[in-house]
Protein backbone atom coordinates (compact mmCIF):
# COMPACT_ATOMS: atom_id res chain seq x y z
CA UNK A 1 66.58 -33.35 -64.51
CA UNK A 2 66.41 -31.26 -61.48
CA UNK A 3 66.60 -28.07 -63.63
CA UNK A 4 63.32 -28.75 -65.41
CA UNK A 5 61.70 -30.15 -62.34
CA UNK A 6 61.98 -26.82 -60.69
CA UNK A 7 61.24 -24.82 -64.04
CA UNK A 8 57.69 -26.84 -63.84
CA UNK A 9 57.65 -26.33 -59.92
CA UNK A 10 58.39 -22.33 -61.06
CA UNK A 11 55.85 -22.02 -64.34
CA UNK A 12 52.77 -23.77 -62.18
CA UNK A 13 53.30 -21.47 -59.26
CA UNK A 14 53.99 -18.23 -61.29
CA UNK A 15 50.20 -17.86 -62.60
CA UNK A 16 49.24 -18.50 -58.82
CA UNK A 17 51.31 -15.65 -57.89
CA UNK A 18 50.08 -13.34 -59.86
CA UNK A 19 46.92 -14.09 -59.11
CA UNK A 20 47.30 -13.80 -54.91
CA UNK A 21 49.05 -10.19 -56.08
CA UNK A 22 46.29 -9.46 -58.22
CA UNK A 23 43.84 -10.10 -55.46
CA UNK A 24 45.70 -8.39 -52.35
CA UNK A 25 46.14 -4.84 -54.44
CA UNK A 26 42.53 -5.37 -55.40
CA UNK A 27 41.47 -5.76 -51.16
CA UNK A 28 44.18 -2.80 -51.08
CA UNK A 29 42.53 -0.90 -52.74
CA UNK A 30 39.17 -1.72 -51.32
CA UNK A 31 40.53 -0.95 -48.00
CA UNK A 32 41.83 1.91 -48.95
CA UNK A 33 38.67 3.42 -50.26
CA UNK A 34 37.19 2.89 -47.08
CA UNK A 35 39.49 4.41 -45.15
CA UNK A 36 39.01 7.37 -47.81
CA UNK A 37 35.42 7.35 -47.67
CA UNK A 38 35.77 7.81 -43.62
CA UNK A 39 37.23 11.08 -44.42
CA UNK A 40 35.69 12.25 -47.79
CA UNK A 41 32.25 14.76 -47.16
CA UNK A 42 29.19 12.53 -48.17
CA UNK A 43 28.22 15.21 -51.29
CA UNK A 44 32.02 13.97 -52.81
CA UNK A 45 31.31 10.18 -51.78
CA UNK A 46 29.63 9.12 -54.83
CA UNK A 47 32.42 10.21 -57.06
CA UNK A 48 34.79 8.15 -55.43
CA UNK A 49 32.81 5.06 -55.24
CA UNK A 50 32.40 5.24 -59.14
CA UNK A 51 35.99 4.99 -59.82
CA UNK A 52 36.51 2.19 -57.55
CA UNK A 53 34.14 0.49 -59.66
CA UNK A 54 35.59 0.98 -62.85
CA UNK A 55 39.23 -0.51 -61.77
CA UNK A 56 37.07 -3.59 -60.33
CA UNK A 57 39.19 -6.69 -61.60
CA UNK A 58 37.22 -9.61 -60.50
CA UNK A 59 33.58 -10.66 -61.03
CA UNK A 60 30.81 -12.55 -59.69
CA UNK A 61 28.95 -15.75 -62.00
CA UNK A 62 25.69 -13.19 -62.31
CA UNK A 63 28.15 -9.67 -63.55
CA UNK A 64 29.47 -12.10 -66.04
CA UNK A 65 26.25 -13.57 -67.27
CA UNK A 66 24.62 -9.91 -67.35
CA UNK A 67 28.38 -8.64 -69.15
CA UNK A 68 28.36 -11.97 -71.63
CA UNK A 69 24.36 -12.07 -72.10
CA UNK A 70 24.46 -15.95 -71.56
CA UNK A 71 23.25 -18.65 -68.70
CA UNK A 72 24.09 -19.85 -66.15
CA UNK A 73 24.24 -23.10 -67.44
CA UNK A 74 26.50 -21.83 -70.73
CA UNK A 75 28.95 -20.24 -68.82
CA UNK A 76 29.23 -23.50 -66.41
CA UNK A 77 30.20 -25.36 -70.10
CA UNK A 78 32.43 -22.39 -71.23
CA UNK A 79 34.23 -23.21 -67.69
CA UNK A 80 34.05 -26.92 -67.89
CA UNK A 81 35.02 -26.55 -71.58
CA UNK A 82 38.47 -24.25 -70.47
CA UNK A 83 36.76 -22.07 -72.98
CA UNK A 84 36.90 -19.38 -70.00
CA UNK A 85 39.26 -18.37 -67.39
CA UNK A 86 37.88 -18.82 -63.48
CA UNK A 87 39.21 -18.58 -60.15
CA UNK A 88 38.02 -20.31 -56.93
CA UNK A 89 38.38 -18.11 -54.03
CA UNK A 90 37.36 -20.34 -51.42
CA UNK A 91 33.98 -21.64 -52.51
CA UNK A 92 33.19 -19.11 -54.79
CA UNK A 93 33.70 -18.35 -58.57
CA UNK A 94 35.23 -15.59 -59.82
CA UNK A 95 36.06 -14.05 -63.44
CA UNK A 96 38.90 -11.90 -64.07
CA UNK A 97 38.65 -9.04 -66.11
CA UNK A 98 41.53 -10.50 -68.65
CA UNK A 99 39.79 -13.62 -68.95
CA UNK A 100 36.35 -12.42 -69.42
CA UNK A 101 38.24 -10.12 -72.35
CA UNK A 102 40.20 -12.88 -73.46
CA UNK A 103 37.31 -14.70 -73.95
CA UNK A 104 35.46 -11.83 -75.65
CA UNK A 105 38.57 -11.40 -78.39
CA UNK A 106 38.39 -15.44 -79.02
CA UNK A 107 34.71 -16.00 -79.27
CA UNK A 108 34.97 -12.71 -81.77
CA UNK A 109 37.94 -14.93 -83.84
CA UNK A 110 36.28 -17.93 -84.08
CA UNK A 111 32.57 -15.99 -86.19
């Protein structure tokens, strides 16, 4: 009995984990860039900043919308339905990039 009350304990954390890890090498890398921008000539700047925003992981309610071509409304149902990953980061929303792609590859399975 104990056994599977810490295997529940340890499956309900584990997602919560990987998100936290997910989110500090994201601010790691954020940081990072920064500190690289400090040093990088401005004429090499731009170049930098474009691949930090192709590795971006998480997204805002409006990228998603723009991204999905929907609502704001229809993607509150697609989160109240569980039809779409979310995280709450304090008090705001945010979409990972796997969810907002796992939702993509479902919503193309189910035409």
């Amino acid at each position: 009995m104990e056994q599977k009350k810490n295997l529940i304990i340890e499956n309900s954390i584990r997602p919560l984990i990987k998100l936290v890890i997910s989110i500090q090498l994201q601010i790691l890398r954020e940081i990072l860039m920064l500190h690289l921008m400090h040093y990088i000539p401005r004429e090499h700047a731009p170049k930098y900043q474009a691949i930090e925003k192709k590795e971006k992981l998480f997204y805002t309610t409006e990228e998603v919308m723009e991204m999905l071509s929907i609502s704001r409304r229809t993607l509150q149902t697609l989160r109240n339905d569980g039809k779409i990953g979310f995280v709450k980061v304090y008090n705001t929303i945010r979409f990972s990039k796997e969810d907002i792609e796992v939702f993509k590859e479902e919503a193309r399975g189910s035409r």
